[in-house]
Protein backbone atom coordinates (compact mmCIF):
# COMPACT_ATOMS: atom_id res chain seq x y z
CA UNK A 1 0.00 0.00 0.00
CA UNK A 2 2.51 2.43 1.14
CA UNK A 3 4.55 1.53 -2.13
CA UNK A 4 1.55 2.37 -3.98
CA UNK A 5 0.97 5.65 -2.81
CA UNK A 6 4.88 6.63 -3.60
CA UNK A 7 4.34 5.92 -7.19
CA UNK A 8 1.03 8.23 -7.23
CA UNK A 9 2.61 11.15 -5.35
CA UNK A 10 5.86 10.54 -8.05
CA UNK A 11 3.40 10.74 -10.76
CA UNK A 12 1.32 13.89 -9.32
CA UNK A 13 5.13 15.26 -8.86
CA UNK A 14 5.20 14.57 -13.24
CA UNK A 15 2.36 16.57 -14.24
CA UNK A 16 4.02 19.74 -13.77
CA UNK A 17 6.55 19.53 -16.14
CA UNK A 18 4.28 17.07 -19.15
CA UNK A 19 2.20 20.45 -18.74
CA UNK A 20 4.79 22.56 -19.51
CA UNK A 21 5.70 20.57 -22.44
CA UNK A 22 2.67 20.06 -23.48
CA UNK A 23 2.66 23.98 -23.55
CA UNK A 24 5.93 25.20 -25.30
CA UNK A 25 4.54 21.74 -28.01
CA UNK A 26 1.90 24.65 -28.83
CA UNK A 27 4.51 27.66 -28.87
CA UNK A 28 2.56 29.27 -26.41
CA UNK A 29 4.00 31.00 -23.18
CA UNK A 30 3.00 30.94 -19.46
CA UNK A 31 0.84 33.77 -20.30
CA UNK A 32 -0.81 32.37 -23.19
CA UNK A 33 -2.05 29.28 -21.51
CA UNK A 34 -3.27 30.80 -17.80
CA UNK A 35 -5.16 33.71 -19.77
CA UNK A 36 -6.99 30.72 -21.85
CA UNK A 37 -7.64 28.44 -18.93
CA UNK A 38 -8.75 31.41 -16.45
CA UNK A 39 -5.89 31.71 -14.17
CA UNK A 40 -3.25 33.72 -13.30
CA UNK A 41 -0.13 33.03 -14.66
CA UNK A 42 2.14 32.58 -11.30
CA UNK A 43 -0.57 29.79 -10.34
CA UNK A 44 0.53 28.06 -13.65
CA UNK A 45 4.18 28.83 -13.43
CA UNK A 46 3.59 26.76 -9.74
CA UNK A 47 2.25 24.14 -10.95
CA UNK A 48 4.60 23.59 -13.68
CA UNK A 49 7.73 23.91 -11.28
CA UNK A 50 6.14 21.50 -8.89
CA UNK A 51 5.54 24.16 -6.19
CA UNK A 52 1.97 23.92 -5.76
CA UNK A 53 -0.07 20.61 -6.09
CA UNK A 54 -2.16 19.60 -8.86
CA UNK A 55 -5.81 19.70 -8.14
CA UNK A 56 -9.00 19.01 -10.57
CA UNK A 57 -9.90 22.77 -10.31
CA UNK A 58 -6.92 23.52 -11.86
CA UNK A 59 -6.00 20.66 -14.45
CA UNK A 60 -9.52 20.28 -15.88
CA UNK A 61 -9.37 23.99 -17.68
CA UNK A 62 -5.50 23.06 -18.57
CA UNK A 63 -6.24 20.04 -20.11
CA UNK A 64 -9.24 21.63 -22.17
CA UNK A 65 -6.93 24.58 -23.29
CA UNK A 66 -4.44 21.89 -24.61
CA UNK A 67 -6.53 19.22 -25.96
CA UNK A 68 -5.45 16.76 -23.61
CA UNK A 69 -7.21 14.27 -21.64
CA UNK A 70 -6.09 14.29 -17.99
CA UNK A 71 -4.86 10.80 -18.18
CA UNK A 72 -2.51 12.17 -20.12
CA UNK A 73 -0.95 13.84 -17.82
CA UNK A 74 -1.11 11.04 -15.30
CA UNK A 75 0.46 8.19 -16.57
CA UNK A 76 0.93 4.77 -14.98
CA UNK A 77 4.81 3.39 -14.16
CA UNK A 78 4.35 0.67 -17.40
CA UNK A 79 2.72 2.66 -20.39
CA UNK A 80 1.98 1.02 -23.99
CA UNK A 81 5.41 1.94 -25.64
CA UNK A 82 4.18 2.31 -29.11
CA UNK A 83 2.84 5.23 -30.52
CA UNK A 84 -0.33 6.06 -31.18
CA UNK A 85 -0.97 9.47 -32.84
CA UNK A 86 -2.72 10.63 -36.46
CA UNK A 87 -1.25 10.47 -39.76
CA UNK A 88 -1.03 14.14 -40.83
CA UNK A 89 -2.23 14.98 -44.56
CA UNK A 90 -0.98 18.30 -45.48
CA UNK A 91 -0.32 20.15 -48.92
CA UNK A 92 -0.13 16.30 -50.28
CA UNK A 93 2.38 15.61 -47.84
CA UNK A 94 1.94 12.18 -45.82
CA UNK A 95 3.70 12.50 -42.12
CA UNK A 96 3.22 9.81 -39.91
CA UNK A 97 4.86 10.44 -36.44
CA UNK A 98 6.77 7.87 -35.11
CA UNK A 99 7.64 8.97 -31.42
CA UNK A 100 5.21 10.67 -28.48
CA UNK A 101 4.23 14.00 -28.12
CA UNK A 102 6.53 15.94 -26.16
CA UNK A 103 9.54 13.98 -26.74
CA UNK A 104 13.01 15.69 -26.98
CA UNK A 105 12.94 15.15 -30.38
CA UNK A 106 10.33 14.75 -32.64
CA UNK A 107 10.65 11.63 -35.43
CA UNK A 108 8.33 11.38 -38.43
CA UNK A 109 7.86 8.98 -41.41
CA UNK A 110 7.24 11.77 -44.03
CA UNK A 111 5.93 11.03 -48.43
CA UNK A 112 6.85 13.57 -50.39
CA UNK A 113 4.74 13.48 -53.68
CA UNK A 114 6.74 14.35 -56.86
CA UNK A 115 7.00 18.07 -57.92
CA UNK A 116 8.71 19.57 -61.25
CA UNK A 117 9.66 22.58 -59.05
CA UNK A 118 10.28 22.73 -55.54
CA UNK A 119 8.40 24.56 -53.14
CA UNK A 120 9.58 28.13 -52.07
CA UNK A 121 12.00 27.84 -49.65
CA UNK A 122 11.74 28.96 -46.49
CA UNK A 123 13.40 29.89 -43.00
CA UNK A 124 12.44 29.13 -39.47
CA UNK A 125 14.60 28.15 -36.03
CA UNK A 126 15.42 24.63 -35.17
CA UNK A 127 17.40 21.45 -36.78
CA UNK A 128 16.17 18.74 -39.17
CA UNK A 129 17.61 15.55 -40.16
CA UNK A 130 16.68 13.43 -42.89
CA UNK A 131 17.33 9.82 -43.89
CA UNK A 132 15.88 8.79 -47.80
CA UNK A 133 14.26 5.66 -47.66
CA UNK A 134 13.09 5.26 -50.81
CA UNK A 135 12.70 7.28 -53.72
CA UNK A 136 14.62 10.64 -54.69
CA UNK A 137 14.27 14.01 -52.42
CA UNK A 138 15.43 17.09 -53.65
CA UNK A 139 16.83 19.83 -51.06
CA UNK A 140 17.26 23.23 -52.36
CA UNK A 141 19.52 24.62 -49.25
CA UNK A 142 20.75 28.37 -49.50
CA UNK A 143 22.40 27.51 -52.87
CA UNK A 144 22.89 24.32 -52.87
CA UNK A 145 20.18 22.19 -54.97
CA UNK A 146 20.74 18.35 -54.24
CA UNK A 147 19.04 14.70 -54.92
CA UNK A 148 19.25 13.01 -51.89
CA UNK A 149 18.65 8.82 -52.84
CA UNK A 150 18.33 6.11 -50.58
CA UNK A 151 20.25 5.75 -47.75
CA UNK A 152 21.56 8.80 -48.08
CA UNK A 153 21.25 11.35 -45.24
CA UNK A 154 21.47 15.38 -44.60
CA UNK A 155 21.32 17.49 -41.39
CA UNK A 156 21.09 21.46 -41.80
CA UNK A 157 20.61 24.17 -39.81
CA UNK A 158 16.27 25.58 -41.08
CA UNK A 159 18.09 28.96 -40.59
CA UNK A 160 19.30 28.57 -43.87
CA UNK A 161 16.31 28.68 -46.89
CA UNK A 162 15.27 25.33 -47.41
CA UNK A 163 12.77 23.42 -49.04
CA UNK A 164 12.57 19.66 -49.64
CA UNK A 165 10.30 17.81 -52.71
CA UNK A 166 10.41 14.25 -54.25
CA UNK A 167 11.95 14.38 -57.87
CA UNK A 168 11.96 12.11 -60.43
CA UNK A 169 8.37 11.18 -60.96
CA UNK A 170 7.80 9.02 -57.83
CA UNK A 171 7.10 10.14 -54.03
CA UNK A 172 10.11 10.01 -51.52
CA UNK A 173 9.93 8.19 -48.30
CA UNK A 174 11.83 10.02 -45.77
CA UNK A 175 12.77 9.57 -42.40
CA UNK A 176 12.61 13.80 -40.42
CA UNK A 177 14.06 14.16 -37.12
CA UNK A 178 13.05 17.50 -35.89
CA UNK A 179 14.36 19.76 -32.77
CA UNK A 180 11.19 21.21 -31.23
CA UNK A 181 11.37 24.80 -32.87
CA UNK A 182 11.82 22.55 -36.37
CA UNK A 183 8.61 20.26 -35.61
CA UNK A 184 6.94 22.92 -34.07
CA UNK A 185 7.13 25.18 -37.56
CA UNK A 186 7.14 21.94 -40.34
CA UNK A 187 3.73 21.12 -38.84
CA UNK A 188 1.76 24.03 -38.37
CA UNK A 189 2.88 24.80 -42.44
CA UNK A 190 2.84 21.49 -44.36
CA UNK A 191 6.76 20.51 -43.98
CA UNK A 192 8.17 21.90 -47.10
């Protein structure tokens, strides 16, 4: 019994920080979130930080503002490892994720559908890597303008104008590792 109750307290001691993950996932600040959920913004920063204990009053309007469920936030000692989150269609881009929300870094199986020309390119903050698992990808970066083929890999700073397409008449199967500014941007636009 008195083991049992150390694992809840350890996990009520989690939710502070999955909420603050879950929050900088959405770009938003401390701000952002309290004003949505009705509270002030040092209650939230509390929570977060694990200074002041998570009650229903207070996750219920969290959780809404994020989309979450509150088991969610609350999960047991021995969770499901696989993932379990929507295929994205986007701008005729396929991107399947392949790790959790809020890990460190963000992993997605992405299908590029052929273009003649690439998409414009386009700057952001963050990191990408990309592995070719099938097919041909084209990455215009700055002024380079390369044809990636299988197994071949690139990492780049998404300072730098970018833009990847599949070439060559057939999609490209790709393999995107993302830092969270990278994820965050390649999502909310379509990943070109």
């Amino acid at each position: 019994m008195q083991n049992q109750q150390g694992g809840a307290m350890e996990e009520l001691r989690r939710v502070g920080p999955r909420l603050r993950v879950l929050r900088q996932d959405r770009g938003w600040t401390l701000d952002d979130l309290a004003e949505r959920a009705g509270m002030s913004p040092s209650t939230l920063s509390r929570l977060e930080s694990g200074k002041r204990q998570a009650s229903l009053e207070l996750l219920v309007p969290l959780t809404r503002e994020l989309g979450v469920r509150l088991d969610d936030l609350v999960q047991p000692a021995q969770h499901d490892p696989r993932v379990r989150r929507s295929t994205i269609r986007r701008g005729g881009l396929v991107i399947v994720p392949l790790s959790p929300e809020g890990a460190p870094f963000a992993t997605y199986r992405i299908t590029y559908p052929p273009r003649a020309d690439p998409p414009p390119s386009r700057t952001h903050e963050g990191y990408e890597w990309v592995y070719v698992l099938s097919g041909r990808l084209r990455l215009v970066l700055g002024e380079q303008d390369l044809v990636l083929t299988r197994g071949e890999a690139a990492e780049f700073d998404t300072r730098t104008p970018h833009s990847l397409s599949a070439t060559g008449g057939r999609p490209a199967h790709v393999l995107s590792i993302f830092s969270h500014d990278g994820e965050r941007i390649h999502l909310r636009t379509g990943a070109d």
